[in-house]
Structures are given as structure tokens and as C-alpha cells.
PDB file of N, CA and C in Angstrom:
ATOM      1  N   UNK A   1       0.842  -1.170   0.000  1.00  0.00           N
ATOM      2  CA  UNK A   1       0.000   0.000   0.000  1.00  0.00           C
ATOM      3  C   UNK A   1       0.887   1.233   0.000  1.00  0.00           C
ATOM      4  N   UNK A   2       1.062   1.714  -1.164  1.00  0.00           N
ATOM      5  CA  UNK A   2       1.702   3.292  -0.731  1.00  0.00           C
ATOM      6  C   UNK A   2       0.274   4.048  -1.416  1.00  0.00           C
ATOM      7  N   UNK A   3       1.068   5.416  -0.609  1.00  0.00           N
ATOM      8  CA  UNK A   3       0.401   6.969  -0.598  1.00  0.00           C
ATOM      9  C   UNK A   3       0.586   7.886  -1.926  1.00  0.00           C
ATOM     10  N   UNK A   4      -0.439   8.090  -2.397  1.00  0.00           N
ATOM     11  CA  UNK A   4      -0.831   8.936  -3.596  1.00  0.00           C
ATOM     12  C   UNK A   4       0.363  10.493  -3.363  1.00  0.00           C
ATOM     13  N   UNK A   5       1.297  11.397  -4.266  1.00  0.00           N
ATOM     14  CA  UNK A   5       1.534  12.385  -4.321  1.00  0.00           C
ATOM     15  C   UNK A   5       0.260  13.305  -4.071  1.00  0.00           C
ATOM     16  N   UNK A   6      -0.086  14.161  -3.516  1.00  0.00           N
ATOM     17  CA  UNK A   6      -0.805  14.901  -3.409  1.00  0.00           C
ATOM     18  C   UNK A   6      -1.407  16.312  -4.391  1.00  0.00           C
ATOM     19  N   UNK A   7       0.208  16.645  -4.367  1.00  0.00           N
ATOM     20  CA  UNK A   7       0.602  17.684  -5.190  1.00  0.00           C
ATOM     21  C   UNK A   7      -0.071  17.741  -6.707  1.00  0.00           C
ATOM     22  N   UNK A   8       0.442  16.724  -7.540  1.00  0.00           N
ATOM     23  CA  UNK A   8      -0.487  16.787  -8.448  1.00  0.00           C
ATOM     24  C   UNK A   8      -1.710  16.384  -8.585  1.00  0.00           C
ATOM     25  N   UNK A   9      -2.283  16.861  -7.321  1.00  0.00           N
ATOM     26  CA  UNK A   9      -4.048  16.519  -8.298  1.00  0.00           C
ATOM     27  C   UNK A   9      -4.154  18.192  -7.874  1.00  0.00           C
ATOM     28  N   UNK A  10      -4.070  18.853  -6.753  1.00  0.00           N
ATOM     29  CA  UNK A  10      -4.346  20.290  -6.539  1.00  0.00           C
ATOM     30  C   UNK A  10      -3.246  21.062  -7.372  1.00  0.00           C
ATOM     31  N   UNK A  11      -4.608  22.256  -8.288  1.00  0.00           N
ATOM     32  CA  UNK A  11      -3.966  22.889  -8.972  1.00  0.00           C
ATOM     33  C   UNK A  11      -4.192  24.875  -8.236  1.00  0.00           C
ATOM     34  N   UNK A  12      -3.166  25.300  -9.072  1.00  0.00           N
ATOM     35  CA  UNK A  12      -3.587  26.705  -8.450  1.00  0.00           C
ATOM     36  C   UNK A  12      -4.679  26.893  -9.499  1.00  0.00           C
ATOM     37  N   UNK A  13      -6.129  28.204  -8.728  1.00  0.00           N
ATOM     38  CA  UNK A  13      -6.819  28.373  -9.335  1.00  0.00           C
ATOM     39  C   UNK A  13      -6.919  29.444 -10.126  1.00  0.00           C
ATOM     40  N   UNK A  14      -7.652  28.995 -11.327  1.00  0.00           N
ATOM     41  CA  UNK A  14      -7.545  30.199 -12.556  1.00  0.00           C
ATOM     42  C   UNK A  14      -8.568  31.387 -12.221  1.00  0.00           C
ATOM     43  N   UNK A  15      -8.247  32.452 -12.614  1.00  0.00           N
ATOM     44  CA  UNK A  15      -9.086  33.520 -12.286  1.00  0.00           C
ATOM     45  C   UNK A  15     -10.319  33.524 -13.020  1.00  0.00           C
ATOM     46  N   UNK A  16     -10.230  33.014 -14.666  1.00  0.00           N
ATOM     47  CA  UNK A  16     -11.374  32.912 -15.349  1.00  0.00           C
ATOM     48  C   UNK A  16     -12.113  31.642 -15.149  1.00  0.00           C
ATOM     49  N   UNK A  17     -11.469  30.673 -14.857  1.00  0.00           N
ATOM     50  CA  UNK A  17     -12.315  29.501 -14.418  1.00  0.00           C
ATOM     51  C   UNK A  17     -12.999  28.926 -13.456  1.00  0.00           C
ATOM     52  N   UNK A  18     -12.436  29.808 -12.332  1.00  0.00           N
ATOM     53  CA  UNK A  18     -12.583  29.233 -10.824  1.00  0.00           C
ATOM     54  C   UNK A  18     -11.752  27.937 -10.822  1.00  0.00           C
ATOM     55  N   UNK A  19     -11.721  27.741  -8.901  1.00  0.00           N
ATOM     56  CA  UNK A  19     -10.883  26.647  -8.475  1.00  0.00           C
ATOM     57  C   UNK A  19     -11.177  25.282  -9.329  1.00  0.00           C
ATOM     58  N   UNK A  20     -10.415  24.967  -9.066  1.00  0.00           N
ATOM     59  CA  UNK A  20     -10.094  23.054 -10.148  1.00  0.00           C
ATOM     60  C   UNK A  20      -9.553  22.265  -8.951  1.00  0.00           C
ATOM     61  N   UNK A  21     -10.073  21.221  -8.890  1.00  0.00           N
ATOM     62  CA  UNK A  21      -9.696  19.807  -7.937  1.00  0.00           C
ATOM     63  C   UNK A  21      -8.734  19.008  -8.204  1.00  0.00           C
ATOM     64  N   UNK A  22      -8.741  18.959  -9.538  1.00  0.00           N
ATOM     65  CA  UNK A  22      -7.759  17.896 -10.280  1.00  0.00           C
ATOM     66  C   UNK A  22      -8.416  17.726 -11.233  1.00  0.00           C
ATOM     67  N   UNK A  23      -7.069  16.380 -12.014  1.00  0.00           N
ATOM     68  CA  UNK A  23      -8.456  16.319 -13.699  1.00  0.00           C
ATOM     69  C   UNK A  23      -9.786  15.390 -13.558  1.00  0.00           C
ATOM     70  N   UNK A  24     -10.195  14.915 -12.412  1.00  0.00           N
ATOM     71  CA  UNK A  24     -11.196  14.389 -12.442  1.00  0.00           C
ATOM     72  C   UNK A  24     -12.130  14.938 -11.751  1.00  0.00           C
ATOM     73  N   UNK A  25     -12.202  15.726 -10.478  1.00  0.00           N
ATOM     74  CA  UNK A  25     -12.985  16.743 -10.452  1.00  0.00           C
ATOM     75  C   UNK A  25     -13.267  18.085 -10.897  1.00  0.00           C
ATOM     76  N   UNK A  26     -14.955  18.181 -11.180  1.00  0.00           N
ATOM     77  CA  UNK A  26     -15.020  19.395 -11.505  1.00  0.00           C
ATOM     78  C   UNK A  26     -16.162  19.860 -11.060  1.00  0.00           C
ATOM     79  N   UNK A  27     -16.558  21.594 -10.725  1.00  0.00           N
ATOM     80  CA  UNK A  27     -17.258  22.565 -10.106  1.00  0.00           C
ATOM     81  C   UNK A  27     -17.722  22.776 -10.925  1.00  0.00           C
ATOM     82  N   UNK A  28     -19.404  23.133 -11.238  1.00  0.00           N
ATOM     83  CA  UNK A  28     -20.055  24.102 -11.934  1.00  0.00           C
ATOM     84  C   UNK A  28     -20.088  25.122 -11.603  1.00  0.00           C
ATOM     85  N   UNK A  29     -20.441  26.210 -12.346  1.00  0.00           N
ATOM     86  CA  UNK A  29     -20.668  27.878 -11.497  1.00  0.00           C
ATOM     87  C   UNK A  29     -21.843  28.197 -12.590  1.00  0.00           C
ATOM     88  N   UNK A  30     -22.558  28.633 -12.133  1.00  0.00           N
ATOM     89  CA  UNK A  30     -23.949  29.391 -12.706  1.00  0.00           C
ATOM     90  C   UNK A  30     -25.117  29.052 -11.485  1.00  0.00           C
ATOM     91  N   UNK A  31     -26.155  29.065 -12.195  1.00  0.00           N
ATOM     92  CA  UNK A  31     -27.520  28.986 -11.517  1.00  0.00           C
ATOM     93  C   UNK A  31     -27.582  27.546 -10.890  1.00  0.00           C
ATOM     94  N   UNK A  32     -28.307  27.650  -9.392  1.00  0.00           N
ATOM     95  CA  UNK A  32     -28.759  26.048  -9.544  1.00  0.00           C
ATOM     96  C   UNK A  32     -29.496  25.708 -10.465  1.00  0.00           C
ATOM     97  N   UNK A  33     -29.540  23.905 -10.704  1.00  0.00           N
ATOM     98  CA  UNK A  33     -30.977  23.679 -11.819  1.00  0.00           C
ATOM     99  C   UNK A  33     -32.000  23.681 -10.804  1.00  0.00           C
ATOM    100  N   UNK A  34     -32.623  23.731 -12.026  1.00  0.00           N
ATOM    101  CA  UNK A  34     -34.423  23.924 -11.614  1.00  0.00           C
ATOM    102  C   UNK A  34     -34.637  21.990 -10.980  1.00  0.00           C
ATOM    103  N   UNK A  35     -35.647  21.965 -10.005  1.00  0.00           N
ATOM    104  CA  UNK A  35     -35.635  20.383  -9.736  1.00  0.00           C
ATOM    105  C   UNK A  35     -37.334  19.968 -11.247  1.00  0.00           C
ATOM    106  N   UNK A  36     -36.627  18.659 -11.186  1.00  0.00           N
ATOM    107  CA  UNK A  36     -37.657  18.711 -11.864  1.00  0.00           C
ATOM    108  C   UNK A  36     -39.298  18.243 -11.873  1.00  0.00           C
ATOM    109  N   UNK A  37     -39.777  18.843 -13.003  1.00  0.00           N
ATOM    110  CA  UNK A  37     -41.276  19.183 -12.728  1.00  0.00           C
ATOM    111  C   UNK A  37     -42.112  18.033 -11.862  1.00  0.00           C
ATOM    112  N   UNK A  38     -41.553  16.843 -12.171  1.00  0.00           N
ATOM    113  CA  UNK A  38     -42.651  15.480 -11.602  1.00  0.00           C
ATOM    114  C   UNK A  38     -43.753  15.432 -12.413  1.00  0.00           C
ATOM    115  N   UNK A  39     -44.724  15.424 -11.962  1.00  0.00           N
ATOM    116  CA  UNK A  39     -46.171  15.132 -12.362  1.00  0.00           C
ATOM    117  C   UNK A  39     -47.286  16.326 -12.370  1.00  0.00           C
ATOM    118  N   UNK A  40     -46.524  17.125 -12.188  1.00  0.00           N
ATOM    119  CA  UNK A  40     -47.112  18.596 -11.868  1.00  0.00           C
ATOM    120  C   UNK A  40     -48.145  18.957 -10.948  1.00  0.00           C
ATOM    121  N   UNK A  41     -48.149  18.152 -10.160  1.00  0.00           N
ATOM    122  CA  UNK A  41     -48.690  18.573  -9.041  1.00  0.00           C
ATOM    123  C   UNK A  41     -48.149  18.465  -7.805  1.00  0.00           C
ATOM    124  N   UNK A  42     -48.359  19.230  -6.767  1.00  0.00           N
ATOM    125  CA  UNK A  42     -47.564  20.568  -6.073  1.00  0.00           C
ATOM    126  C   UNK A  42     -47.728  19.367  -4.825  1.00  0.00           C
ATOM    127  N   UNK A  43     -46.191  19.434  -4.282  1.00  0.00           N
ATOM    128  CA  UNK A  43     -46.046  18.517  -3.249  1.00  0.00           C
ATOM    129  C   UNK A  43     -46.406  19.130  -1.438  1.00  0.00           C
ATOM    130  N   UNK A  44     -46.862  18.696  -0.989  1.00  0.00           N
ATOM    131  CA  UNK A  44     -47.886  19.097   0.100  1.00  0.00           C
ATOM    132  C   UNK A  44     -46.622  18.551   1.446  1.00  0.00           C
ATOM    133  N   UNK A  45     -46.166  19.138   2.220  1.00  0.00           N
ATOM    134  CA  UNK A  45     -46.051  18.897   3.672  1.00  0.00           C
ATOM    135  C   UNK A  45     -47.260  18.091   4.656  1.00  0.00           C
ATOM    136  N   UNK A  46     -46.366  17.274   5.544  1.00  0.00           N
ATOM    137  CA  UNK A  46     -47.320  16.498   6.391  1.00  0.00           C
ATOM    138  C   UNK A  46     -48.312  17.623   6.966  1.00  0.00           C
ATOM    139  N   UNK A  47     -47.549  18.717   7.286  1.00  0.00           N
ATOM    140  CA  UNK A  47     -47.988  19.803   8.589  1.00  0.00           C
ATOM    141  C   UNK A  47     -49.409  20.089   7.190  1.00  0.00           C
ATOM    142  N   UNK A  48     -49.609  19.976   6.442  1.00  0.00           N
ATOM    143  CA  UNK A  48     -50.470  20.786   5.553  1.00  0.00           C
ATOM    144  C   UNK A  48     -51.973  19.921   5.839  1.00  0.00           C
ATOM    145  N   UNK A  49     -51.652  18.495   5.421  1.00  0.00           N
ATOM    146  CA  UNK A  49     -52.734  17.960   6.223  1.00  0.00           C
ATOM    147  C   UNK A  49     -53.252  17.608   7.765  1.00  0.00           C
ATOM    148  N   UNK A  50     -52.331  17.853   8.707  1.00  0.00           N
ATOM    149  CA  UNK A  50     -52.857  18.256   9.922  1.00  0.00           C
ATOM    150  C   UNK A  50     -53.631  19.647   9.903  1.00  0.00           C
ATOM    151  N   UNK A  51     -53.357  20.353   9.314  1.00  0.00           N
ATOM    152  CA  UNK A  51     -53.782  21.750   9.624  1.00  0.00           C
ATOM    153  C   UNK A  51     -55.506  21.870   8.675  1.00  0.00           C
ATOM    154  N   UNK A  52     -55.427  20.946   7.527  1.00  0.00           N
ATOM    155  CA  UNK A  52     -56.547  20.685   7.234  1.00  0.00           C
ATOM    156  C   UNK A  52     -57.544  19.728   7.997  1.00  0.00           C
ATOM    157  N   UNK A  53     -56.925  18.453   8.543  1.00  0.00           N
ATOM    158  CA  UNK A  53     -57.288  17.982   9.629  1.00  0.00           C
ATOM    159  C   UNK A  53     -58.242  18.543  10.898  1.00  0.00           C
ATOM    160  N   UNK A  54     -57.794  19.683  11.382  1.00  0.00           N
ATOM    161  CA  UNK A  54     -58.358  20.489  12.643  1.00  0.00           C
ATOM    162  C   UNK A  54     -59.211  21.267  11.746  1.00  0.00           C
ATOM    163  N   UNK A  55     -59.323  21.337  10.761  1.00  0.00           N
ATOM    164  CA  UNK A  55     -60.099  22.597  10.146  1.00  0.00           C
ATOM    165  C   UNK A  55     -61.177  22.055   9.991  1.00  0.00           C
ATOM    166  N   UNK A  56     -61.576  20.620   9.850  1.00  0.00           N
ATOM    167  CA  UNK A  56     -62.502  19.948   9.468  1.00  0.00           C
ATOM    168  C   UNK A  56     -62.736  19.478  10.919  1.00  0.00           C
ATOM    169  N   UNK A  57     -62.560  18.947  12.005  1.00  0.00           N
ATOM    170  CA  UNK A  57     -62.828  19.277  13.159  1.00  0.00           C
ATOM    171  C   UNK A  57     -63.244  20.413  13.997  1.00  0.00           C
ATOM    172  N   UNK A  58     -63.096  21.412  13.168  1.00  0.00           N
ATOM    173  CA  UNK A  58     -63.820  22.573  13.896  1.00  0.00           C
ATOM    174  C   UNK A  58     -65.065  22.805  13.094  1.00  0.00           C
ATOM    175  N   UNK A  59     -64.886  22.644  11.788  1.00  0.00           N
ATOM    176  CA  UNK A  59     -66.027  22.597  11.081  1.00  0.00           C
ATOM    177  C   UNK A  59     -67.650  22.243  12.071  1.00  0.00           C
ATOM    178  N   UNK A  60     -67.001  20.548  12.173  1.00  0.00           N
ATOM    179  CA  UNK A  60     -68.139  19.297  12.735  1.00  0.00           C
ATOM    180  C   UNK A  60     -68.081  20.129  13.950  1.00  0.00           C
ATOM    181  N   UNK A  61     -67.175  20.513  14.946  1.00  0.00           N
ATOM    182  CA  UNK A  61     -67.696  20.703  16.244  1.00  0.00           C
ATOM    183  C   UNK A  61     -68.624  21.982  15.875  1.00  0.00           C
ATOM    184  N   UNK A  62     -68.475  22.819  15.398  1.00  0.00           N
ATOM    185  CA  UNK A  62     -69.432  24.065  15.424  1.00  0.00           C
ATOM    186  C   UNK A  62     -70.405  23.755  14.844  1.00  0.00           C
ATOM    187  N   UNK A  63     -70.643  22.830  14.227  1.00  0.00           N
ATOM    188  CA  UNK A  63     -71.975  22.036  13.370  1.00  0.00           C
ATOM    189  C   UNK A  63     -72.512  21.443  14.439  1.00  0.00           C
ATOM    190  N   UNK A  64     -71.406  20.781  14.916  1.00  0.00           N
ATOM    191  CA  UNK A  64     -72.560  19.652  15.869  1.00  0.00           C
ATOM    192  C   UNK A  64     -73.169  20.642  17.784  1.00  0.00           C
ATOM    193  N   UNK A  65     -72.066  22.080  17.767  1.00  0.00           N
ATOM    194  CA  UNK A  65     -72.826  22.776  18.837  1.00  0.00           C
ATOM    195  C   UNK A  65     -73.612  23.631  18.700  1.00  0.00           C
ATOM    196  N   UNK A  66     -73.994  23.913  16.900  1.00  0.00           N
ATOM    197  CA  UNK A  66     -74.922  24.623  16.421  1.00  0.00           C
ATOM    198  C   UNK A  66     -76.660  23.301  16.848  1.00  0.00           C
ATOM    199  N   UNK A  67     -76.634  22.530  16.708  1.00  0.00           N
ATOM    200  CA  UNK A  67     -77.486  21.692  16.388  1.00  0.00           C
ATOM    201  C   UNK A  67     -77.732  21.114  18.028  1.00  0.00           C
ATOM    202  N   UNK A  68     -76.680  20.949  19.171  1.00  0.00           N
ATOM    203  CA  UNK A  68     -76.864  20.184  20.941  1.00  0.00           C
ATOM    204  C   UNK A  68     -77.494  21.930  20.797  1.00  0.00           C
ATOM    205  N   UNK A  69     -77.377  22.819  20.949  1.00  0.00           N
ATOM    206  CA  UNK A  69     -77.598  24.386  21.506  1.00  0.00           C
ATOM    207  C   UNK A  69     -79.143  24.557  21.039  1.00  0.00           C
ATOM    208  N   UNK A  70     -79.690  24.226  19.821  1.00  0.00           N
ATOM    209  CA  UNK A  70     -80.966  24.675  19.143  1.00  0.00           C
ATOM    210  C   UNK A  70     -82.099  23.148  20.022  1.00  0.00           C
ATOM    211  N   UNK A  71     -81.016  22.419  19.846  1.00  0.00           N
ATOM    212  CA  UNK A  71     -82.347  21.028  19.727  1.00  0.00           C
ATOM    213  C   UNK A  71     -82.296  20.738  21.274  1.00  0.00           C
ATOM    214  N   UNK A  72     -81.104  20.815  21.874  1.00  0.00           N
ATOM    215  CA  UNK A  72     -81.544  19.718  23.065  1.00  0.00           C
ATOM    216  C   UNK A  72     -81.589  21.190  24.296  1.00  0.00           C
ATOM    217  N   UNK A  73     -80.863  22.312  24.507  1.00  0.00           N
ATOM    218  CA  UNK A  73     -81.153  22.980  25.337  1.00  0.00           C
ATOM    219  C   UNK A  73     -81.687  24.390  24.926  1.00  0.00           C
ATOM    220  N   UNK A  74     -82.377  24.465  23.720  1.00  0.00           N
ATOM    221  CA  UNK A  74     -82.744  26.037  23.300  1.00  0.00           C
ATOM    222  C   UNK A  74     -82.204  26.861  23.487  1.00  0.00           C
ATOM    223  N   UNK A  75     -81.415  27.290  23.705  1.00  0.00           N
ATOM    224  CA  UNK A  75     -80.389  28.433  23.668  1.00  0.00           C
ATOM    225  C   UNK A  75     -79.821  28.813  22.249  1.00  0.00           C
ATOM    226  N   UNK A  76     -80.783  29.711  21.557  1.00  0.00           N
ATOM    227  CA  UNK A  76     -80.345  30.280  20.196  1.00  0.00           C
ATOM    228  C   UNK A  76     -79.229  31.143  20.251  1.00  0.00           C
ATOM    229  N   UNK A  77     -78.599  31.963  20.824  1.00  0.00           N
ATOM    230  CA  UNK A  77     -77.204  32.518  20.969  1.00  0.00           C
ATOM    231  C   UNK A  77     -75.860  31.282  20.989  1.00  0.00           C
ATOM    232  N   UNK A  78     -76.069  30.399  21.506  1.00  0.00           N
ATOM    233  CA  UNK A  78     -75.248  29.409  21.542  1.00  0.00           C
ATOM    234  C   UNK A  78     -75.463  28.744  20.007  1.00  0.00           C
ATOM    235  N   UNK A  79     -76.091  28.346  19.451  1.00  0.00           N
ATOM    236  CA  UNK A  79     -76.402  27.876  17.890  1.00  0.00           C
ATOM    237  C   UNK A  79     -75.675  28.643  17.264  1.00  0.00           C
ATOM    238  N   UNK A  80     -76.283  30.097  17.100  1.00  0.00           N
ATOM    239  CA  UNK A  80     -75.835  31.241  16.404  1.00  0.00           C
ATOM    240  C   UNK A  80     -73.747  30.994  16.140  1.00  0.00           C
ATOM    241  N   UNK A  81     -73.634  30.772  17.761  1.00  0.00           N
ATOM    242  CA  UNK A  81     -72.267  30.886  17.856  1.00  0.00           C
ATOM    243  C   UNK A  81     -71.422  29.946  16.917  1.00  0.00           C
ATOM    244  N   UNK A  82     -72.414  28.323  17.299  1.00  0.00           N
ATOM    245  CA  UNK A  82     -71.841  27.299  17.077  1.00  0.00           C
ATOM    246  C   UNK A  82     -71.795  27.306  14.956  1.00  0.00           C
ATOM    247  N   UNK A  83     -72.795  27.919  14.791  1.00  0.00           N
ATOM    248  CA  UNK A  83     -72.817  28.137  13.121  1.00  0.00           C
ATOM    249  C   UNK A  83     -71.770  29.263  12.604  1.00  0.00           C
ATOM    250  N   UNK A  84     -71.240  30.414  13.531  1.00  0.00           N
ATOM    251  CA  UNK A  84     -70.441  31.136  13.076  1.00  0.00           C
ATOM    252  C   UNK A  84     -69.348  30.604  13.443  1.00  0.00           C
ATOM    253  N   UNK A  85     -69.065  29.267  14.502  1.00  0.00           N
ATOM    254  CA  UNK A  85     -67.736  28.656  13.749  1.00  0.00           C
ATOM    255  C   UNK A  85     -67.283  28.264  13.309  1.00  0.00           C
ATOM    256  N   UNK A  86     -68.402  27.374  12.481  1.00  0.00           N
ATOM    257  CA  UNK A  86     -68.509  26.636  11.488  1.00  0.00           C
ATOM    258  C   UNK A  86     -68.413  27.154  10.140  1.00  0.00           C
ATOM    259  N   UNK A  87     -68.660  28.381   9.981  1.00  0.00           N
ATOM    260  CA  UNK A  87     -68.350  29.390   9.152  1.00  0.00           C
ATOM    261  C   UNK A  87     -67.423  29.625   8.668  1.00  0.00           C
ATOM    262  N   UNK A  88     -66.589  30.089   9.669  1.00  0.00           N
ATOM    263  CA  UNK A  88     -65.209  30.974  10.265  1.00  0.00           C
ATOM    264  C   UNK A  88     -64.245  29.398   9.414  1.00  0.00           C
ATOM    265  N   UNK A  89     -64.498  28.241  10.207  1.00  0.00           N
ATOM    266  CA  UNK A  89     -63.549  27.514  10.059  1.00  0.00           C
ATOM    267  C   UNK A  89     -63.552  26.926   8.426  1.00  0.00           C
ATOM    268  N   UNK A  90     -64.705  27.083   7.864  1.00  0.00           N
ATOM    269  CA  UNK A  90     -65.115  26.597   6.605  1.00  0.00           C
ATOM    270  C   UNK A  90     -64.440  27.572   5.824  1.00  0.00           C
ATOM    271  N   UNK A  91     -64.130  28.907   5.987  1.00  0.00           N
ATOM    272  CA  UNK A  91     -64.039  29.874   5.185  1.00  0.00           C
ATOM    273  C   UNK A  91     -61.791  29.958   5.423  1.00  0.00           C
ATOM    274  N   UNK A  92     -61.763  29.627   6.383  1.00  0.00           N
ATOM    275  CA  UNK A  92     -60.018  29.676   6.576  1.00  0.00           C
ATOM    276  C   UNK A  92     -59.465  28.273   5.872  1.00  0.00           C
ATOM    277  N   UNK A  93     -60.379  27.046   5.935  1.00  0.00           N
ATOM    278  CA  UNK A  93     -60.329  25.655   5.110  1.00  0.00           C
ATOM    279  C   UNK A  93     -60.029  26.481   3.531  1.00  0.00           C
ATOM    280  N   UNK A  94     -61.400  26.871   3.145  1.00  0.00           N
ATOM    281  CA  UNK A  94     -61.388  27.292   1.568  1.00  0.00           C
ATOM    282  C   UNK A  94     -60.219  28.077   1.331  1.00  0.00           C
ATOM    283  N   UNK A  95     -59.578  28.906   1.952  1.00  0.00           N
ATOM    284  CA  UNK A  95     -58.584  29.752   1.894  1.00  0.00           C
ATOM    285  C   UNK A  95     -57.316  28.899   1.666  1.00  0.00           C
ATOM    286  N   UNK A  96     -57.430  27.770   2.899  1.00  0.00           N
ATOM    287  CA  UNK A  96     -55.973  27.617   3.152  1.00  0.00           C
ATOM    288  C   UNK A  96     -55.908  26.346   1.891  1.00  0.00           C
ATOM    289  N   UNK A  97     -57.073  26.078   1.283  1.00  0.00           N
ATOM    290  CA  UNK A  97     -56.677  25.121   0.217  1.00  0.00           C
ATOM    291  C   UNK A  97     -56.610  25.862  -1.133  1.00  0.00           C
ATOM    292  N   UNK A  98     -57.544  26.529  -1.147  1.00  0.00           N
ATOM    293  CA  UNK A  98     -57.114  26.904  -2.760  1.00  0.00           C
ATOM    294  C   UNK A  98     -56.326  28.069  -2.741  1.00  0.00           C
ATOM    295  N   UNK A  99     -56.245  29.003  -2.072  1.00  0.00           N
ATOM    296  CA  UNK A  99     -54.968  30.103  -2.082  1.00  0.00           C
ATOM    297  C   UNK A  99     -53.484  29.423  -1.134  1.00  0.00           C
ATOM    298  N   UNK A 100     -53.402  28.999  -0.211  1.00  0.00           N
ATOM    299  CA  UNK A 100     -52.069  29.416   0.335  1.00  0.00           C
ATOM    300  C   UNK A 100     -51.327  27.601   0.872  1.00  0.00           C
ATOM    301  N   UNK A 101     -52.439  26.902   0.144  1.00  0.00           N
ATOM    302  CA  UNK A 101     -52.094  25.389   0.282  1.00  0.00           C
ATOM    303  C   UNK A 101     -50.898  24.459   0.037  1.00  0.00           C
ATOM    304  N   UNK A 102     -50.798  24.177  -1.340  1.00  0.00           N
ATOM    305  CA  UNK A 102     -49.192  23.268  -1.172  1.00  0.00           C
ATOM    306  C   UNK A 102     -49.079  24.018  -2.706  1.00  0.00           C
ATOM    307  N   UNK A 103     -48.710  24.891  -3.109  1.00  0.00           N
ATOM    308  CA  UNK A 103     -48.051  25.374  -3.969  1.00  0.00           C
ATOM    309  C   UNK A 103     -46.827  25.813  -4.121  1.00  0.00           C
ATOM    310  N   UNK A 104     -45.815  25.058  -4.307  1.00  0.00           N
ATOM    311  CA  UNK A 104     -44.609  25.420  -4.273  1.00  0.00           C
ATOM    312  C   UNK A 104     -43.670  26.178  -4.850  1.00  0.00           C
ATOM    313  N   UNK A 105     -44.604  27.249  -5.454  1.00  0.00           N
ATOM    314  CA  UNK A 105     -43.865  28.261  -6.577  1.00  0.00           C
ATOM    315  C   UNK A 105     -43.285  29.201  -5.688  1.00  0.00           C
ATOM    316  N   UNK A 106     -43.416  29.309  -4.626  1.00  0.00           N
ATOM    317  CA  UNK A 106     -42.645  30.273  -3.707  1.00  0.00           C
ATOM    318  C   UNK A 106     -41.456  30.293  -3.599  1.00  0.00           C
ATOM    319  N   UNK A 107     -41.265  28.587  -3.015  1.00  0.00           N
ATOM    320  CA  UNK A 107     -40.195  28.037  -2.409  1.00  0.00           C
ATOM    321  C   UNK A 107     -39.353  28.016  -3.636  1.00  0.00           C
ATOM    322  N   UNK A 108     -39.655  27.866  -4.586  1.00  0.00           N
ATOM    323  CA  UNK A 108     -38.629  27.729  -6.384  1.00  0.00           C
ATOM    324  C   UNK A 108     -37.859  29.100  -6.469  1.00  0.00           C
ATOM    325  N   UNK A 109     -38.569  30.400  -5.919  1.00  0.00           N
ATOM    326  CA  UNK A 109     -38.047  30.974  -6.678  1.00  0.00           C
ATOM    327  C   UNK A 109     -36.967  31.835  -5.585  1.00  0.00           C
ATOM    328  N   UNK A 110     -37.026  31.278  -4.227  1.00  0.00           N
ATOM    329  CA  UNK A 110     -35.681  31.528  -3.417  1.00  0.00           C
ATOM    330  C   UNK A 110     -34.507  31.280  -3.878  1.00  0.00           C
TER     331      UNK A 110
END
């Protein structure tokens, strides 16, 4: 077993080329590439369906305390409530899926 010279694989580096490794390595310099497209549709984080997850749980709970509030103890302010969170949560769902959901054109263009 002997030891490789060192010397010749490191070269000094050229000003127009940038650093060089040796003749078998080599550095690109420009842009990263783009990754590519896949299947064209937009890859989603776990956290994206938890967060849709609870959204649809708040949905049902404000559905289902719109409906215990009217039917089993009459209390129409409590309904009222339980339908405006059902609202609220239906309307941040629609948001968070079709505007601010798993579209990854953001992250591309960092």
C-alpha cells in the first residue's frame, strides 16, 4: 500500500475559471438547476394535512354545537355561535386550500 503524491491533483486556481480539484474533479458555477417538474402537481407537507385535519374538526364541532344548543337545550345565541364557527372555520379551510395550500412556486423561486 503506498500513498498517492498529493501535489499533483491540486492545482492553483484560474481567475477565469474558478478553483479546479484535479483532472477528475469538476465545479459548476452558474444557476442552480431547476428540480424537476414530476407530475405537476404541487407537493404538500405532512404539517399541511394536519392543519386541514383540525379545520374539518372545527367545522363538525361548530356544526354539531350549532345543532346540541338549538335542539336539546334552546339556547339560540349558543347555535348562532356554534354556526359562526362553522363558518369561520369553513371559510379559513377554503382559503388555506385553494390560495395558500401546497403550492410550491414560492419556495422555487428563493
Amino acid at each position: 500500500m503506498t500513498l498517492q503524491d498529493d501535489t499533483e491533483r491540486l492545482t492553483v486556481p484560474d481567475p477565469q475559471t474558478g478553483p479546479q480539484l484535479g483532472p477528475d474533479a469538476t465545479m459548476e458555477s452558474g444557476p442552480a438547476p431547476e428540480p424537476a417538474p414530476g407530475d405537476g402537481r404541487p407537493r404538500r407537507d405532512p404539517l399541511h394535512f394536519v392543519v386541514i385535519g383540525l379545520l374539518l374538526a372545527d367545522i363538525i364541532f361548530g356544526l354539531g354545537l350549532a345543532v346540541f344548543a338549538e335542539k336539546v337545550i334552546a339556547f339560540r345565541p349558543m347555535a348562532i355561535m356554534g354556526c359562526g364557527l362553522a363558518a369561520l372555520g369553513l371559510g379559513i379551510l377554503a382559503y388555506f386550500v385553494l390560495v395558500g395550500g401546497g403550492s410550491d412556486q414560492g419556495r422555487r423561486r428563493r
